[in-house]
PDB file of N, CA and C in Angstrom:
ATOM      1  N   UNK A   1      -4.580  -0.462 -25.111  1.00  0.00           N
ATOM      2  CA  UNK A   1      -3.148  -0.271 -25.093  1.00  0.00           C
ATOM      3  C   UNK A   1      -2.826   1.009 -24.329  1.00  0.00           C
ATOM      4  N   UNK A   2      -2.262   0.347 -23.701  1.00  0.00           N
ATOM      5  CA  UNK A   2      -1.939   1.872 -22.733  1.00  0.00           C
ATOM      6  C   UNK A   2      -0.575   2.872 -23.363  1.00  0.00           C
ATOM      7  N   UNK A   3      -0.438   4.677 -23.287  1.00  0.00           N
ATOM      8  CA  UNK A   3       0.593   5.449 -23.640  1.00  0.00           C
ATOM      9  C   UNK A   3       1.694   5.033 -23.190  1.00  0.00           C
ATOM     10  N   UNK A   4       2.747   5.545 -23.609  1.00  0.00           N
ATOM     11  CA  UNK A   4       4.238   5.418 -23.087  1.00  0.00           C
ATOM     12  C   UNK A   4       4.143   6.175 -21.924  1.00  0.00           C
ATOM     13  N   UNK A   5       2.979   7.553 -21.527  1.00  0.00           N
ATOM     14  CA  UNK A   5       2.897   8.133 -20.428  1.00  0.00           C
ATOM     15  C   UNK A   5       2.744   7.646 -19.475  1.00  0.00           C
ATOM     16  N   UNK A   6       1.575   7.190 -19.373  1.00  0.00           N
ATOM     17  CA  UNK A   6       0.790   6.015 -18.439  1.00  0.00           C
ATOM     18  C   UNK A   6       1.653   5.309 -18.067  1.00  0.00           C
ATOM     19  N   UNK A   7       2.624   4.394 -18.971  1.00  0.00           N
ATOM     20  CA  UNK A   7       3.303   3.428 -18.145  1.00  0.00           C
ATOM     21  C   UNK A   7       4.066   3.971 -17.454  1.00  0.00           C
ATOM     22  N   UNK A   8       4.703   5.341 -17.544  1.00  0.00           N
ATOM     23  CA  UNK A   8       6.103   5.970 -17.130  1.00  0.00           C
ATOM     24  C   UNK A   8       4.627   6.375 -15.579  1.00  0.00           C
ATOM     25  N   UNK A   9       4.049   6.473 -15.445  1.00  0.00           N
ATOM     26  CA  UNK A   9       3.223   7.654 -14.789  1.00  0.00           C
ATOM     27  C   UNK A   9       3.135   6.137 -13.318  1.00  0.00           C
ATOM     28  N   UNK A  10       2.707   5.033 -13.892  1.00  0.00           N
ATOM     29  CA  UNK A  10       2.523   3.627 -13.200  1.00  0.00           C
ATOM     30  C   UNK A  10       3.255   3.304 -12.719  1.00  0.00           C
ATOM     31  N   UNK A  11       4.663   3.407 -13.554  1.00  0.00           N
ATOM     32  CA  UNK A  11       6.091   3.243 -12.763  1.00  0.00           C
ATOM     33  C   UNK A  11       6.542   4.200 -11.551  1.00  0.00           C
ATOM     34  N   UNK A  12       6.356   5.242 -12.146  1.00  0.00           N
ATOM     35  CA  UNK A  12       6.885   6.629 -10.665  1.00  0.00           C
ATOM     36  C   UNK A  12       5.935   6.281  -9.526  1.00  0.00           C
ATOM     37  N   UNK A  13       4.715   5.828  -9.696  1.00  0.00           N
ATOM     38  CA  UNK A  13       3.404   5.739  -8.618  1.00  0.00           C
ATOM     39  C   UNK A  13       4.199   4.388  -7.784  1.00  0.00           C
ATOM     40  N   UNK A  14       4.581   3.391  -8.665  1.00  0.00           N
ATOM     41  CA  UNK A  14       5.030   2.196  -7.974  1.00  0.00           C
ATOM     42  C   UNK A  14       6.320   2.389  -7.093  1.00  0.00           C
ATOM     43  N   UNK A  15       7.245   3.402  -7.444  1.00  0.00           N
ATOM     44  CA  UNK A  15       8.174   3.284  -7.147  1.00  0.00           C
ATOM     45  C   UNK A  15       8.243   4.285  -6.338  1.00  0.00           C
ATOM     46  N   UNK A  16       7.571   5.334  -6.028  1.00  0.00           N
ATOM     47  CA  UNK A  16       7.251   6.368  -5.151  1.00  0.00           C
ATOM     48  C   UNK A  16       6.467   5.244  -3.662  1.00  0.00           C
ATOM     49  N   UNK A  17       5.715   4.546  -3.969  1.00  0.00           N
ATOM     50  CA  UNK A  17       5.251   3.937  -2.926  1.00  0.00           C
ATOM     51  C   UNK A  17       6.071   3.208  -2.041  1.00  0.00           C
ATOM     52  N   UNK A  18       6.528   2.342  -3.289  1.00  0.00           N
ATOM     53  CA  UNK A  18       7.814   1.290  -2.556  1.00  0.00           C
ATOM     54  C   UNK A  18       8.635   1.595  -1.930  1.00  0.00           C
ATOM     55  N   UNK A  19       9.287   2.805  -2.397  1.00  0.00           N
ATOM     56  CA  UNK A  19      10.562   3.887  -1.751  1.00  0.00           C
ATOM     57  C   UNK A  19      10.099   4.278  -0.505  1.00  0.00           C
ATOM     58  N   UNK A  20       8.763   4.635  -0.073  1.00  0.00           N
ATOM     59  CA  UNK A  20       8.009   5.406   1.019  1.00  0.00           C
ATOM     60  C   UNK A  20       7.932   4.384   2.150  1.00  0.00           C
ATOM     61  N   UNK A  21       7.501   2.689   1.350  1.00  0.00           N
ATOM     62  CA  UNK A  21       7.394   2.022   2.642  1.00  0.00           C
ATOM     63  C   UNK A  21       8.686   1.460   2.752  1.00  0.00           C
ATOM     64  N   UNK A  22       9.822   1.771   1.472  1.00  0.00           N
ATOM     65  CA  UNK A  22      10.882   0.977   2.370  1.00  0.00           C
ATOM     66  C   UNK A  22      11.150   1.901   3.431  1.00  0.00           C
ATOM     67  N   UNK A  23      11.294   3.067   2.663  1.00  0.00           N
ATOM     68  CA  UNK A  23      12.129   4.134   3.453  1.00  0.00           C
ATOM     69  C   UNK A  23      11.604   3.901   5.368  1.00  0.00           C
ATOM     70  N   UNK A  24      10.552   3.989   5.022  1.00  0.00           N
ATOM     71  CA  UNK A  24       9.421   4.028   6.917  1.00  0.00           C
ATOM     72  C   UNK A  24       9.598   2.662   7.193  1.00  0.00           C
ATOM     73  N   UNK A  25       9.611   1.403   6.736  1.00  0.00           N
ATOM     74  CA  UNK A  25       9.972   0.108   7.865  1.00  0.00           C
ATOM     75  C   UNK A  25      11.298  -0.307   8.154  1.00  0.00           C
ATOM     76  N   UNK A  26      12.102   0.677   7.127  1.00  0.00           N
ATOM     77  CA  UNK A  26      13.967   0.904   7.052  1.00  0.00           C
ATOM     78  C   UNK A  26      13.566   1.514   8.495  1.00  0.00           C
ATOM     79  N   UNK A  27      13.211   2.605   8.924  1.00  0.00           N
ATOM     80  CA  UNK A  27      13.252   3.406  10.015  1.00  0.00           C
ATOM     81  C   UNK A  27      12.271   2.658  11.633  1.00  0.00           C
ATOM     82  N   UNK A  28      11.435   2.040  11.240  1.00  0.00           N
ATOM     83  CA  UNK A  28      11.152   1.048  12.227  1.00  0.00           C
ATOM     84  C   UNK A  28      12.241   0.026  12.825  1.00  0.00           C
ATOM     85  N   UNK A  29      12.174  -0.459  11.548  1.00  0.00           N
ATOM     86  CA  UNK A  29      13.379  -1.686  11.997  1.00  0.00           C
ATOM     87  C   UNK A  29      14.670  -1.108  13.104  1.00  0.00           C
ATOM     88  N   UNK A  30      15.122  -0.166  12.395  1.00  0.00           N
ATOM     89  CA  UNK A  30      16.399   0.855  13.431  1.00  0.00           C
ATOM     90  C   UNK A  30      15.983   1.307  14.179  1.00  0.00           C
ATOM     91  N   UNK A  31      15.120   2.064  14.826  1.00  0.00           N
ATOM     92  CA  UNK A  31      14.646   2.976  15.782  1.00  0.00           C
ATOM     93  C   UNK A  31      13.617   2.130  16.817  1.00  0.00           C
ATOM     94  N   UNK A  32      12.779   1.398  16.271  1.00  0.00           N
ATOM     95  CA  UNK A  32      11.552   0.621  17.028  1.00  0.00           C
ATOM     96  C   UNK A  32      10.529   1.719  17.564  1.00  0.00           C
ATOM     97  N   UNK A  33      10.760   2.935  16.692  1.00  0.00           N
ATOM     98  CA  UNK A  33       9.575   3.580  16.668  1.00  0.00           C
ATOM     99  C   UNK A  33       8.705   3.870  15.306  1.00  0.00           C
ATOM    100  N   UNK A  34       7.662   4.053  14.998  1.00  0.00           N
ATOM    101  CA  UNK A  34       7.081   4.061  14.035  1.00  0.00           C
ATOM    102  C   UNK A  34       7.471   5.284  13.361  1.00  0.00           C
ATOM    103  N   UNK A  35       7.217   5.636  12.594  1.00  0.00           N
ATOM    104  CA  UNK A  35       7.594   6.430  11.259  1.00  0.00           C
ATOM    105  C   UNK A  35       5.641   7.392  11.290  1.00  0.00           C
ATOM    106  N   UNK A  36       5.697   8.368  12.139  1.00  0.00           N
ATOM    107  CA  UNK A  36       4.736   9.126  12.205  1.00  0.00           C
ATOM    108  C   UNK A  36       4.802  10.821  11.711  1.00  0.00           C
ATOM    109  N   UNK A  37       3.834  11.686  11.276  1.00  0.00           N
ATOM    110  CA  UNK A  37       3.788  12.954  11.620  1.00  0.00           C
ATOM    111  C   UNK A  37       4.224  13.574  12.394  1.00  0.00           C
ATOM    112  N   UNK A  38       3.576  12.852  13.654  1.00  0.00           N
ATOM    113  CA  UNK A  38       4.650  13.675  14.907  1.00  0.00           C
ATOM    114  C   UNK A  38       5.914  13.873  15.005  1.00  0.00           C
ATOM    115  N   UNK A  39       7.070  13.678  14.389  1.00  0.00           N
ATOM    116  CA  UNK A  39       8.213  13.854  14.227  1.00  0.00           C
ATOM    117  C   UNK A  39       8.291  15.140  13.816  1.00  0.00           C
ATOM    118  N   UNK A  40       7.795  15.959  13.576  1.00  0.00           N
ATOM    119  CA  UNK A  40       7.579  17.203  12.989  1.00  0.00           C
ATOM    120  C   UNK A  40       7.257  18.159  14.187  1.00  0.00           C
ATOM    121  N   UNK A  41       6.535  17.979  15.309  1.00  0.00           N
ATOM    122  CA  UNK A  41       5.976  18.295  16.148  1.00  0.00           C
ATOM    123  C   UNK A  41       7.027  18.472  17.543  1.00  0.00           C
ATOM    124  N   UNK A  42       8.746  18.083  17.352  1.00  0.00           N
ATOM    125  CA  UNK A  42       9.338  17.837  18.558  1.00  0.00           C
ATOM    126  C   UNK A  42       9.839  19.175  18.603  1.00  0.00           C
ATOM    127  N   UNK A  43      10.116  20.176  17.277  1.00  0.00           N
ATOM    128  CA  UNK A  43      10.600  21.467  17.263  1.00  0.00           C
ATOM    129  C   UNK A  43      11.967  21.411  17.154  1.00  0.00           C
ATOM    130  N   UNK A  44      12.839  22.389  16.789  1.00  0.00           N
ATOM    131  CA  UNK A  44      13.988  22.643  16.917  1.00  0.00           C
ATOM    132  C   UNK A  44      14.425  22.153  15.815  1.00  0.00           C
ATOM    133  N   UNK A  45      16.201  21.763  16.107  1.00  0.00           N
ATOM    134  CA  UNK A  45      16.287  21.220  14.527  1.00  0.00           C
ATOM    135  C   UNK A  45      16.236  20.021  14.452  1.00  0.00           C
ATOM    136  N   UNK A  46      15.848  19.242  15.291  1.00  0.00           N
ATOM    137  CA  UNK A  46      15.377  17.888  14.984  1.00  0.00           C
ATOM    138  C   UNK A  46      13.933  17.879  14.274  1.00  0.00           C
ATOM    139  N   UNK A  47      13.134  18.792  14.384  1.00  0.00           N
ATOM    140  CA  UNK A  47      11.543  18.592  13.728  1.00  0.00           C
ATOM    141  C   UNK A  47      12.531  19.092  12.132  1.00  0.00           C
ATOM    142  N   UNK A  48      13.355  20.002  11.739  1.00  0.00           N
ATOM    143  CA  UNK A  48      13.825  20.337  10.446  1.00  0.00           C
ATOM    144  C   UNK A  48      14.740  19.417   9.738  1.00  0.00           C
ATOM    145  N   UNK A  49      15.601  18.472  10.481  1.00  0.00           N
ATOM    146  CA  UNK A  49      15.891  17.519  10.222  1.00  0.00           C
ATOM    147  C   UNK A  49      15.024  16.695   9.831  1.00  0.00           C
ATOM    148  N   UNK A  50      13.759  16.100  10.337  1.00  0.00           N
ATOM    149  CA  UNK A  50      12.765  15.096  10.043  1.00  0.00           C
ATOM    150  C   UNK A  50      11.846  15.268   9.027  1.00  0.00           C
ATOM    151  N   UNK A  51      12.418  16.652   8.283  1.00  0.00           N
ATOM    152  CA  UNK A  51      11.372  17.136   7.152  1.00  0.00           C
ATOM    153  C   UNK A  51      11.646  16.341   5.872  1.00  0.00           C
ATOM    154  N   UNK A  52      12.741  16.350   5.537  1.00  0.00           N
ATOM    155  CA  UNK A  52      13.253  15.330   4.301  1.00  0.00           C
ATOM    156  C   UNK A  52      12.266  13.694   4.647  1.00  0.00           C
ATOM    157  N   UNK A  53      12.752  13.211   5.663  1.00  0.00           N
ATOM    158  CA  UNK A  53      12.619  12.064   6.022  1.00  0.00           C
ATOM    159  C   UNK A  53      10.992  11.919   5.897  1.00  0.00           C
ATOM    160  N   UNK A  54      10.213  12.872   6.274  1.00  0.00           N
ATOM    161  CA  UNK A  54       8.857  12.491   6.505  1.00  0.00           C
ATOM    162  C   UNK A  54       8.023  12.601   5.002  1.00  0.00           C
ATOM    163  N   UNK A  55       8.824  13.625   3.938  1.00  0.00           N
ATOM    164  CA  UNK A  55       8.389  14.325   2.788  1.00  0.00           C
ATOM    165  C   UNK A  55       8.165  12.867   1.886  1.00  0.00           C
ATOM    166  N   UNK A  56       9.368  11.618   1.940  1.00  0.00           N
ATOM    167  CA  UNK A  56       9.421  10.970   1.813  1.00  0.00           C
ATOM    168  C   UNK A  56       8.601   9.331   2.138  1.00  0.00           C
ATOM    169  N   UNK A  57       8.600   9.761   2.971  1.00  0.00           N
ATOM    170  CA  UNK A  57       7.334   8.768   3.555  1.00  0.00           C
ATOM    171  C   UNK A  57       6.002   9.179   3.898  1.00  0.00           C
ATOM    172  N   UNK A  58       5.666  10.298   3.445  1.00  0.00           N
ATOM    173  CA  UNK A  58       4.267  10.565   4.126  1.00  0.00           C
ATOM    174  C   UNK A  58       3.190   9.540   3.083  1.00  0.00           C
ATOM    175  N   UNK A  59       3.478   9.133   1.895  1.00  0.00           N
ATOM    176  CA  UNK A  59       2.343   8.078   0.913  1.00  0.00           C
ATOM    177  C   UNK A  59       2.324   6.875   2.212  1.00  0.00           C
ATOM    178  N   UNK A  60       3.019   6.301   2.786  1.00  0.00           N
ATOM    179  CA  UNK A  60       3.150   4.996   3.585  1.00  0.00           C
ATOM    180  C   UNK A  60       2.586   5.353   4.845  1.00  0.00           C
ATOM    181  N   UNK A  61       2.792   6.365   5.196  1.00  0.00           N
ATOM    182  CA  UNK A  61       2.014   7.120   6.823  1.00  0.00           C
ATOM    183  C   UNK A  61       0.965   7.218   6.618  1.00  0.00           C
ATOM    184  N   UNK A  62       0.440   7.871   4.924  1.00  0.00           N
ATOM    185  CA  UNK A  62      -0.775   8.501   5.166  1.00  0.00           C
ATOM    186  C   UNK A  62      -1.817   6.742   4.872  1.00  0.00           C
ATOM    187  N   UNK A  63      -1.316   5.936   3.901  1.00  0.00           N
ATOM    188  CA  UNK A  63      -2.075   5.184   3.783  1.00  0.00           C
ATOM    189  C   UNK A  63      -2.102   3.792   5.073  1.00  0.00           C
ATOM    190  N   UNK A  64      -0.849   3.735   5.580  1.00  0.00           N
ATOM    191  CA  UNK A  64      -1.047   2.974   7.002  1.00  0.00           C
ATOM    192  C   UNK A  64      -2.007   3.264   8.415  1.00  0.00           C
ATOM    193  N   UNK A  65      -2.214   4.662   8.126  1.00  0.00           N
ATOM    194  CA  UNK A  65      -3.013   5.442   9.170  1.00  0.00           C
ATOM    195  C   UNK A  65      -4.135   5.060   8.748  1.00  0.00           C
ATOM    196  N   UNK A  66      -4.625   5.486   7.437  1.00  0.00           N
ATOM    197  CA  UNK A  66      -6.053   5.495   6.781  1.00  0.00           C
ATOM    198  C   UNK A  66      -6.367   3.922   7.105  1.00  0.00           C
ATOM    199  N   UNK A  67      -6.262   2.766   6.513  1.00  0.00           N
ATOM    200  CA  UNK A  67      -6.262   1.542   6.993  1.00  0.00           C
ATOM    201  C   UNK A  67      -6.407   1.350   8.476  1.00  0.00           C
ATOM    202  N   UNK A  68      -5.957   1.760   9.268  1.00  0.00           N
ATOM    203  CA  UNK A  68      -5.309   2.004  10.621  1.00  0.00           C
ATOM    204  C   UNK A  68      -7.072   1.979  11.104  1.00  0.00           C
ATOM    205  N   UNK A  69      -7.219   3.689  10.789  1.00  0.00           N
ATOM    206  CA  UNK A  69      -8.291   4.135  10.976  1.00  0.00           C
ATOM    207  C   UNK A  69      -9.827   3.564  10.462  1.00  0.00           C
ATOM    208  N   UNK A  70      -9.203   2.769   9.097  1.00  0.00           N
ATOM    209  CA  UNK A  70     -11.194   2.549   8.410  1.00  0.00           C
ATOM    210  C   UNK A  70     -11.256   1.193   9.530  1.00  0.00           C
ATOM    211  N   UNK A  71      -9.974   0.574  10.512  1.00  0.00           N
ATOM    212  CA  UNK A  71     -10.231  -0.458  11.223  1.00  0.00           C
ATOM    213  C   UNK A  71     -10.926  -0.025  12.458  1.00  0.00           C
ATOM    214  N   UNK A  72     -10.215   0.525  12.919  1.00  0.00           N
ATOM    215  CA  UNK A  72     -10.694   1.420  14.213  1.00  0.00           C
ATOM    216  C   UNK A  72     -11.380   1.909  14.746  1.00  0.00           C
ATOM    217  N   UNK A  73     -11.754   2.993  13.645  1.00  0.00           N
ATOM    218  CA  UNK A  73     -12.333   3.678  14.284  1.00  0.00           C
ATOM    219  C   UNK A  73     -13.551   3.951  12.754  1.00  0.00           C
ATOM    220  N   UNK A  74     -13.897   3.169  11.944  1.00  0.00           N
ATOM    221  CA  UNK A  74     -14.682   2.835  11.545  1.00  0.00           C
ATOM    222  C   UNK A  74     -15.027   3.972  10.046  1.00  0.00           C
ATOM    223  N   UNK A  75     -14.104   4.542   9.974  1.00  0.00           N
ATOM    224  CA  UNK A  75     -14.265   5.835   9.034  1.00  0.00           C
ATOM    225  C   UNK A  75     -15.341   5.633   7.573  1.00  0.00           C
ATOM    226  N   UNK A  76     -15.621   6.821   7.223  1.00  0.00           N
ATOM    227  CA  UNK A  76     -16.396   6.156   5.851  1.00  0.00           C
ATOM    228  C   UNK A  76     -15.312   6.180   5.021  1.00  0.00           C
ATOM    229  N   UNK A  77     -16.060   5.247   3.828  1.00  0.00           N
ATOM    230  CA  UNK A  77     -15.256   5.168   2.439  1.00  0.00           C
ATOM    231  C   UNK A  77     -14.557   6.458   1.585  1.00  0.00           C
ATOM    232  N   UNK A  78     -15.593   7.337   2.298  1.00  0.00           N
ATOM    233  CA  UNK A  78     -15.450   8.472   1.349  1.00  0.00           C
ATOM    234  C   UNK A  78     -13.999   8.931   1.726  1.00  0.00           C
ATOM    235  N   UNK A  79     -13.889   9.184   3.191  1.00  0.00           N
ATOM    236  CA  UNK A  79     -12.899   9.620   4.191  1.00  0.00           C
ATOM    237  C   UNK A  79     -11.213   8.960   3.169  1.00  0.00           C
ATOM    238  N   UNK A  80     -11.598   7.365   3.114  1.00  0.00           N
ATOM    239  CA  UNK A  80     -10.674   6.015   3.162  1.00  0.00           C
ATOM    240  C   UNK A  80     -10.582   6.716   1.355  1.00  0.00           C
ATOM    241  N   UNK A  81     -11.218   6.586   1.033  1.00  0.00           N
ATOM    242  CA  UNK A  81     -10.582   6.993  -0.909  1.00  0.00           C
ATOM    243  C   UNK A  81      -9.917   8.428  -1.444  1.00  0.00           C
ATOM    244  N   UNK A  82     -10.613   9.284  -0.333  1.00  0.00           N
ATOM    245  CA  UNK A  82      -9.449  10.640  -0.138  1.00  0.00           C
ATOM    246  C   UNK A  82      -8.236  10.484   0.271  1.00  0.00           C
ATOM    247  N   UNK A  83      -8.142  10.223   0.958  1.00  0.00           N
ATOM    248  CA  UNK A  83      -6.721   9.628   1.462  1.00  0.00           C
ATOM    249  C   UNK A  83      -5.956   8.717   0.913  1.00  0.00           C
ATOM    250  N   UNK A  84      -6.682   7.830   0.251  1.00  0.00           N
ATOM    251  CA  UNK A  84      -5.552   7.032  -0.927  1.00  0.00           C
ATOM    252  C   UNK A  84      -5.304   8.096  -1.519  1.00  0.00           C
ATOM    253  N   UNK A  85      -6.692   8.729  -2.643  1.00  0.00           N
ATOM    254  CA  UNK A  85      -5.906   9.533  -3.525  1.00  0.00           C
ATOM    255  C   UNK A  85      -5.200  10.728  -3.502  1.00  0.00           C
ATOM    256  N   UNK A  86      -4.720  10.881  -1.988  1.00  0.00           N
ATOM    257  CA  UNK A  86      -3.855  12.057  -1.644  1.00  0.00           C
ATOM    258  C   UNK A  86      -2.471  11.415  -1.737  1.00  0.00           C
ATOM    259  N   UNK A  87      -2.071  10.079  -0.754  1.00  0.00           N
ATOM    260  CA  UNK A  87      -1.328   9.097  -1.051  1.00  0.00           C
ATOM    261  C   UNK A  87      -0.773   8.964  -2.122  1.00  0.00           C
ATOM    262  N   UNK A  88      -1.690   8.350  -2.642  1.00  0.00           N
ATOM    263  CA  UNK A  88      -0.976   7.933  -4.370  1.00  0.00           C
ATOM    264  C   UNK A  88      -0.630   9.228  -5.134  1.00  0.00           C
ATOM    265  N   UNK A  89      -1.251  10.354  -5.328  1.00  0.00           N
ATOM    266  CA  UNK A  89      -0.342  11.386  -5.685  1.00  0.00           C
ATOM    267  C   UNK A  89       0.905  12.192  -5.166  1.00  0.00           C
ATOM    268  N   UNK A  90       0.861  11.763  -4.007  1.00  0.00           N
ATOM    269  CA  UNK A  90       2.273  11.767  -3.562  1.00  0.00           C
ATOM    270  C   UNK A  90       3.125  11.330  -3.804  1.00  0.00           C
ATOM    271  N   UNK A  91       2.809   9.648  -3.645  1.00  0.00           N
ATOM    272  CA  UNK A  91       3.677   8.638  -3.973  1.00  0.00           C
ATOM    273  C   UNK A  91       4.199   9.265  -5.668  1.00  0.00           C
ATOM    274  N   UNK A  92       3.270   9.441  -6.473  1.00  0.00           N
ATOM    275  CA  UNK A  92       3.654   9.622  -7.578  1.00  0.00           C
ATOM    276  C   UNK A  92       4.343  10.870  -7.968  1.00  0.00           C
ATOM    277  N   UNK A  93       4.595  11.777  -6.899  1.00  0.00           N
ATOM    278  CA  UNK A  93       5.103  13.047  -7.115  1.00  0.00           C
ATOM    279  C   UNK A  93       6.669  12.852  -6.774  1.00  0.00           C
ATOM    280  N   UNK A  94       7.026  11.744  -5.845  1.00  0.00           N
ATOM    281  CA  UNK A  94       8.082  11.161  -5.316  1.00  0.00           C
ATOM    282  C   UNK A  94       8.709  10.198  -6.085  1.00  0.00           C
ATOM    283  N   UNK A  95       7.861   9.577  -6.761  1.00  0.00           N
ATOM    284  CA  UNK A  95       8.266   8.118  -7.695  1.00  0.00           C
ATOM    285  C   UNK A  95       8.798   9.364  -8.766  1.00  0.00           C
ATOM    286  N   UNK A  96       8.423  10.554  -9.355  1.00  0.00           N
ATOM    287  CA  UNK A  96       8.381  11.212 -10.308  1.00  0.00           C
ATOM    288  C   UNK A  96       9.989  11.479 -10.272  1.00  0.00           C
ATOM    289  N   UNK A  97      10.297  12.203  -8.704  1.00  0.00           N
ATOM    290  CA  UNK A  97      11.619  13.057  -8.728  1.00  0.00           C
ATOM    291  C   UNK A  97      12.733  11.494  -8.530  1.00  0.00           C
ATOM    292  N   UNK A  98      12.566  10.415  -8.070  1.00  0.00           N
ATOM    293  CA  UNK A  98      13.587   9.178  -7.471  1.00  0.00           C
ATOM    294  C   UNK A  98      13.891   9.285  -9.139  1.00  0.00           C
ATOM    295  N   UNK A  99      12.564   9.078 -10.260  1.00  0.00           N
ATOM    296  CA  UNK A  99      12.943   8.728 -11.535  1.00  0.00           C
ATOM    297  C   UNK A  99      13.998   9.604 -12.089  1.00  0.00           C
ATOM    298  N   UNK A 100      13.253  11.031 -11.500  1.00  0.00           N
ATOM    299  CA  UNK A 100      14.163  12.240 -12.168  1.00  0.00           C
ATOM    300  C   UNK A 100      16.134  12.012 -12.529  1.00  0.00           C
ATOM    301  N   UNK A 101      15.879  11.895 -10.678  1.00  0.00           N
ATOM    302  CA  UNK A 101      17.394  11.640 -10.450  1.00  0.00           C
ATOM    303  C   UNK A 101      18.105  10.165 -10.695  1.00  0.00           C
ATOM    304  N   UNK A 102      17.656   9.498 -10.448  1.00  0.00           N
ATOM    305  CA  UNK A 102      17.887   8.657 -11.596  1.00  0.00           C
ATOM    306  C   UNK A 102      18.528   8.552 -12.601  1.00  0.00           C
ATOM    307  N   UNK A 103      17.929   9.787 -13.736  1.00  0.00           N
ATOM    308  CA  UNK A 103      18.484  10.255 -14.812  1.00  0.00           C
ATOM    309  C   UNK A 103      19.705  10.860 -14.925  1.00  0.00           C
ATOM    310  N   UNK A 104      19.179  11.702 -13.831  1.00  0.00           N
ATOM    311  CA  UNK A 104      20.424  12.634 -13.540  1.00  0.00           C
ATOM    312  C   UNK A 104      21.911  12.465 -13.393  1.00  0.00           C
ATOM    313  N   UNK A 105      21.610  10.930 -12.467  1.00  0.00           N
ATOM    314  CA  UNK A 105      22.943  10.856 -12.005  1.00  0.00           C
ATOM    315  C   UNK A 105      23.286   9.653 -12.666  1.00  0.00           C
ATOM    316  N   UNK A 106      22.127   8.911 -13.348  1.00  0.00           N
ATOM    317  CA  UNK A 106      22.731   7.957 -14.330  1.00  0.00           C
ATOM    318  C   UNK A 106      23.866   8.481 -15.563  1.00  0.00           C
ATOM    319  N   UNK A 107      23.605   9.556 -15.755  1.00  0.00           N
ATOM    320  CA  UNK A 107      24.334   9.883 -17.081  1.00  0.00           C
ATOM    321  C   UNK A 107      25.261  10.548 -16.892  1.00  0.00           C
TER     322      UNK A 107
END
């Protein structure tokens, strides 16, 4: 039987993810450019503008890349399970605050 934590902890992870890849194929679909790091990299206030946006999607970047990469360019496992679990604690650090506010502005 799993805690009331756990499930709350499963939910923010799920919903931190989901939010990340809507948010990044929301931004494909409009732009027809991919939803990368490099957006950070153009400078000025467009790279400070793209900070929200990327903070948000980096669980979907980082794990589309990693995939990307264990195809590609052949990476080890070890490489491929760091990177989920950098991912997924993101995702879940994000699923954490969407829940937060949530609250916030539910009430």
């Amino acid at each position: 039987m799993l805690s009331p934590e756990s499930v709350e902890a499963f939910q923010a992870l799920a919903l931190g993810l989901a939010f990340a890849g809507m948010v990044a194929t929301g931004f494909e679909a409009l732009t027809e450019r991919r939803a990368s790091f490099t957006m950070l990299e153009t400078g000025g206030a467009r790279a400070i503008a793209s900070v929200p946006f990327v903070v948000a999607t980096a669980p979907f970047i980082i794990l589309r890349n990693t995939v990307r990469g264990r195809r590609t360019q052949r990476r080890r496992v070890t490489f491929v399970a760091l990177a989920t679990i950098i991912a997924c604690l993101w995702g879940l650090a994000c699923g954490r605050v969407i829940m937060d506010l949530t609250m916030i502005l539910g009430s």
